[in-house]
Protein backbone atom coordinates (compact mmCIF):
# COMPACT_ATOMS: atom_id res chain seq x y z
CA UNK A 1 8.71 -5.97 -64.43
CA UNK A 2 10.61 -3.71 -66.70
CA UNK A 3 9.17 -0.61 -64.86
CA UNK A 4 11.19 -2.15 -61.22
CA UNK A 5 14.04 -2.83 -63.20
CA UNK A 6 14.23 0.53 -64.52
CA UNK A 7 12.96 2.24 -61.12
CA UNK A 8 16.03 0.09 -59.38
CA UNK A 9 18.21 1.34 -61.53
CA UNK A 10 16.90 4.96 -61.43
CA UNK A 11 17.45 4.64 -57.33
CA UNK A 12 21.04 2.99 -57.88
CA UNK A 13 22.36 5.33 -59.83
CA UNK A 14 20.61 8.52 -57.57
CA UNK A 15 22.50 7.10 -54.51
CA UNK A 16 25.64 6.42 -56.75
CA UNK A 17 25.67 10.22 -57.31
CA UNK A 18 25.41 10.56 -53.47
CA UNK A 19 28.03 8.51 -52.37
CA UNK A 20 30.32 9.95 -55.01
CA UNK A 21 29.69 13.70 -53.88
CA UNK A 22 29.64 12.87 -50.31
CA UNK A 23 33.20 11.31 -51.41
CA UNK A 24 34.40 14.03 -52.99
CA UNK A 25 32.80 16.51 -50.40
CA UNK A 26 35.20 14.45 -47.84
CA UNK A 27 38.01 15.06 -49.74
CA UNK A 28 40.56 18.24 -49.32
CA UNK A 29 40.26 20.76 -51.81
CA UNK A 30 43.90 21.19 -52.55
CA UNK A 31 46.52 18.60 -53.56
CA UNK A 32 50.13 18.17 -54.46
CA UNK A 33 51.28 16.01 -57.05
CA UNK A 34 54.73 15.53 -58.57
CA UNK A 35 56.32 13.74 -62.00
CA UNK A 36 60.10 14.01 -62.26
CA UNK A 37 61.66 12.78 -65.74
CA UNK A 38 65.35 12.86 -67.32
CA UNK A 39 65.64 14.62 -70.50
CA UNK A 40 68.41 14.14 -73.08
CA UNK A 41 68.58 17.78 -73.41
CA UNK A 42 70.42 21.33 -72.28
CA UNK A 43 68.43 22.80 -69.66
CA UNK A 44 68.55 26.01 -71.60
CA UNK A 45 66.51 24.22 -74.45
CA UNK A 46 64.05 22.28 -71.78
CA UNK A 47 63.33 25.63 -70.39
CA UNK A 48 62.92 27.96 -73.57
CA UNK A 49 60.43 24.96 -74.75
CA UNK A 50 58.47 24.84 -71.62
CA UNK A 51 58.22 28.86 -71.11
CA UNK A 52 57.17 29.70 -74.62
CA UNK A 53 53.25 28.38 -74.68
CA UNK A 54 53.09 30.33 -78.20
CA UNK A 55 54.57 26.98 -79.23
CA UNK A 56 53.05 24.88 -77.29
CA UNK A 57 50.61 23.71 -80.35
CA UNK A 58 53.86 22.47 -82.23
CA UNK A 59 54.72 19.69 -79.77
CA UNK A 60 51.70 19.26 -77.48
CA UNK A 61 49.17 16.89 -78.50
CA UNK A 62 46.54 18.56 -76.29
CA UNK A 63 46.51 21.80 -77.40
CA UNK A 64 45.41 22.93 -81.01
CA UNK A 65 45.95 26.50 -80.45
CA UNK A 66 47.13 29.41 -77.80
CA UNK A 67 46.27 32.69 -77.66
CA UNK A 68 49.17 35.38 -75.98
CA UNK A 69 46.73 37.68 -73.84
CA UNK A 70 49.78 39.88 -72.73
CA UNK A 71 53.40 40.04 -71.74
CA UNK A 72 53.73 41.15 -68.35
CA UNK A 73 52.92 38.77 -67.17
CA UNK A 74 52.83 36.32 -69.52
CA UNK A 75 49.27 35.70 -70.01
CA UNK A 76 47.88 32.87 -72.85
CA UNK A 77 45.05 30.96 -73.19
CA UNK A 78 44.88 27.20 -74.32
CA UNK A 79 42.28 25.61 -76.80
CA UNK A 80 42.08 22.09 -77.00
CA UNK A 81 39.76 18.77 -76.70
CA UNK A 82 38.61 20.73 -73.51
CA UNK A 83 37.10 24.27 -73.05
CA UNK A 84 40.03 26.46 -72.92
CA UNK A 85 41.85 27.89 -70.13
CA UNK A 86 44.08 31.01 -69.07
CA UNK A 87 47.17 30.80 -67.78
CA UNK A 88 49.62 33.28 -66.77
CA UNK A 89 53.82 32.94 -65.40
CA UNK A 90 53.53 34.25 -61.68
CA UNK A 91 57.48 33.32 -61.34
CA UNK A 92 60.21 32.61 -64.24
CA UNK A 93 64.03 32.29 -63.34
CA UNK A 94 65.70 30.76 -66.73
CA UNK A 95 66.59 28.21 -66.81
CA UNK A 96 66.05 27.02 -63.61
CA UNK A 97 62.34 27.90 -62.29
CA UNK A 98 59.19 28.81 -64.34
CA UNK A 99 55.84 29.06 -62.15
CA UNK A 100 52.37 29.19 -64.08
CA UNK A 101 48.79 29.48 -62.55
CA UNK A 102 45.36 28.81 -64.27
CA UNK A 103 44.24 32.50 -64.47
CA UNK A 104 40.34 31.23 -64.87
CA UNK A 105 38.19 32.32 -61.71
CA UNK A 106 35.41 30.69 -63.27
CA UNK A 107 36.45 27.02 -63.63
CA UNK A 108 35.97 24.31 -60.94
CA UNK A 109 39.33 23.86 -60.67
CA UNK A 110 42.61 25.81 -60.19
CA UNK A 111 46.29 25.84 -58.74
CA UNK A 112 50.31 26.46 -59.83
CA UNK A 113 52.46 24.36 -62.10
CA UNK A 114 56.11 24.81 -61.18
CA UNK A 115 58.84 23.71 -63.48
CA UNK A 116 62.01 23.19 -61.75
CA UNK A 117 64.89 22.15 -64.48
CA UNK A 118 68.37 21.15 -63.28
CA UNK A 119 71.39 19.67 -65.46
CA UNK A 120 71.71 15.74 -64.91
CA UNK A 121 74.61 14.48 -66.14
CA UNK A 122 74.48 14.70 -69.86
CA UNK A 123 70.89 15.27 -69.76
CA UNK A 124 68.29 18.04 -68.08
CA UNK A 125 66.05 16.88 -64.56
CA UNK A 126 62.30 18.00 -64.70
CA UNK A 127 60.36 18.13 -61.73
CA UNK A 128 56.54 19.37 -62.84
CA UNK A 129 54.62 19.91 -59.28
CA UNK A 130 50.89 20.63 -59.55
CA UNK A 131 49.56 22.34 -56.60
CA UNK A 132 46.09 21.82 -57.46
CA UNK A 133 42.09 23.24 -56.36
CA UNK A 134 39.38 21.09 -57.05
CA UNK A 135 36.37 23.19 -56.10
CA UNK A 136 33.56 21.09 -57.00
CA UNK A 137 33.23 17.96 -54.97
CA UNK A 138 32.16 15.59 -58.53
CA UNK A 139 35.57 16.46 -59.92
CA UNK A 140 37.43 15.90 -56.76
CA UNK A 141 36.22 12.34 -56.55
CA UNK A 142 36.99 11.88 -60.43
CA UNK A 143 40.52 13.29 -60.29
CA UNK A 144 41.47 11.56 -57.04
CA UNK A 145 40.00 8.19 -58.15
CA UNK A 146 39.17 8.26 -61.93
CA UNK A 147 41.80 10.32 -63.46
CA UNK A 148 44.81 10.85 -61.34
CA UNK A 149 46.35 14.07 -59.91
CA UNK A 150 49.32 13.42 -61.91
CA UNK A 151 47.69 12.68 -65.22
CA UNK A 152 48.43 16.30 -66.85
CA UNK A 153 51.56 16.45 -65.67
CA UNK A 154 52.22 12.59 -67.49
CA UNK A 155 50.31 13.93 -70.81
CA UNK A 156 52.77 16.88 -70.75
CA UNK A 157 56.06 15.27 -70.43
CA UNK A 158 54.98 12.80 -73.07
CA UNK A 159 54.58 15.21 -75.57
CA UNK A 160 57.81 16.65 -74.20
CA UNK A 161 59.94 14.23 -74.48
CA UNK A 162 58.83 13.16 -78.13
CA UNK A 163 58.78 16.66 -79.09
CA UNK A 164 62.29 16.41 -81.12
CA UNK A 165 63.32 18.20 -78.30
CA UNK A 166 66.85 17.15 -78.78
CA UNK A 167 69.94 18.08 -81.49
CA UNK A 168 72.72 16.38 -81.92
CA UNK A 169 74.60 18.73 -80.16
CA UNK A 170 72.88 17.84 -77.25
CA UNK A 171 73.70 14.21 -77.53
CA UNK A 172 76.99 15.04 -77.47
């Protein structure tokens, strides 16, 4: 009896696995995913704090610790919870546009970030877009269905916007 149970479950979780890659094989590759947010900051400030990863371990709960590869182009690579991963600024136009790509050929995964910071009223606009690769079919499923495109992008403008990113000049 035990031995059916376990053989049933053996067989439900095989064609689990199935269904899930055929899923994520039937999914596109590429995806585009956007988070907008109003910041009670200069734009000069939101953009110096988003373009300047050597800091990122100050403010960013995800990330314990960057290495600066090089300077032209910007080059760093990110250690946190998760294996690390290399990123390098393909486009930067202060304050108003900052473009970063995952510089990793070897991870199952890959795209741009671009930062696009405009003054709002007293306040900065941020518009993070992810234009995302998810090579292998598994992760494609999970980050359509499991974890959300836009998830990063949330995690990062959390730890943004409680990142004391704000003087009181700029609530002025």
């Amino acid at each position: 009896m035990i031995l059916r149970v376990l053989l049933y479950l053996l067989a439900t979780l095989v064609v689990l696995a199935i269904v899930i890659t055929a899923i994520g094989y039937a999914l596109p590759q590429n995806h585009v995913a956007s988070v907008e947010t109003v910041l009670a900051a200069d734009p000069g400030r939101v953009f110096d704090r988003i373009s300047d990863p050597a800091h990122y371990p100050a403010w960013r709960k995800d990330v314990t610790r960057v290495e600066v590869l090089g300077t032209q182009p910007l080059k760093w690579r990110e250690h946190g919870s998760d294996d690390p991963i290399t990123y390098e600024v393909v486009e930067s136009q202060p304050p108003g546009r900052h473009v970063v790509r995952i510089a990793d050929a070897d991870l199952p995964f890959g795209g741009t970030w671009t930062y696009e910071v405009t003054p709002d009223g007293r306040g900065t606009r941020l518009m993070i877009t992810e234009h995302g690769e998810v090579y292998n079919p598994i992760f494609r499923f999970m980050s359509r269905f499991v974890f959300s495109h836009t998830a990063t992008i949330e995690r990062f403008i959390e730890s943004l916007k409680t990142s004391a990113l704000t003087s009181p000049a700029d609530q002025r």
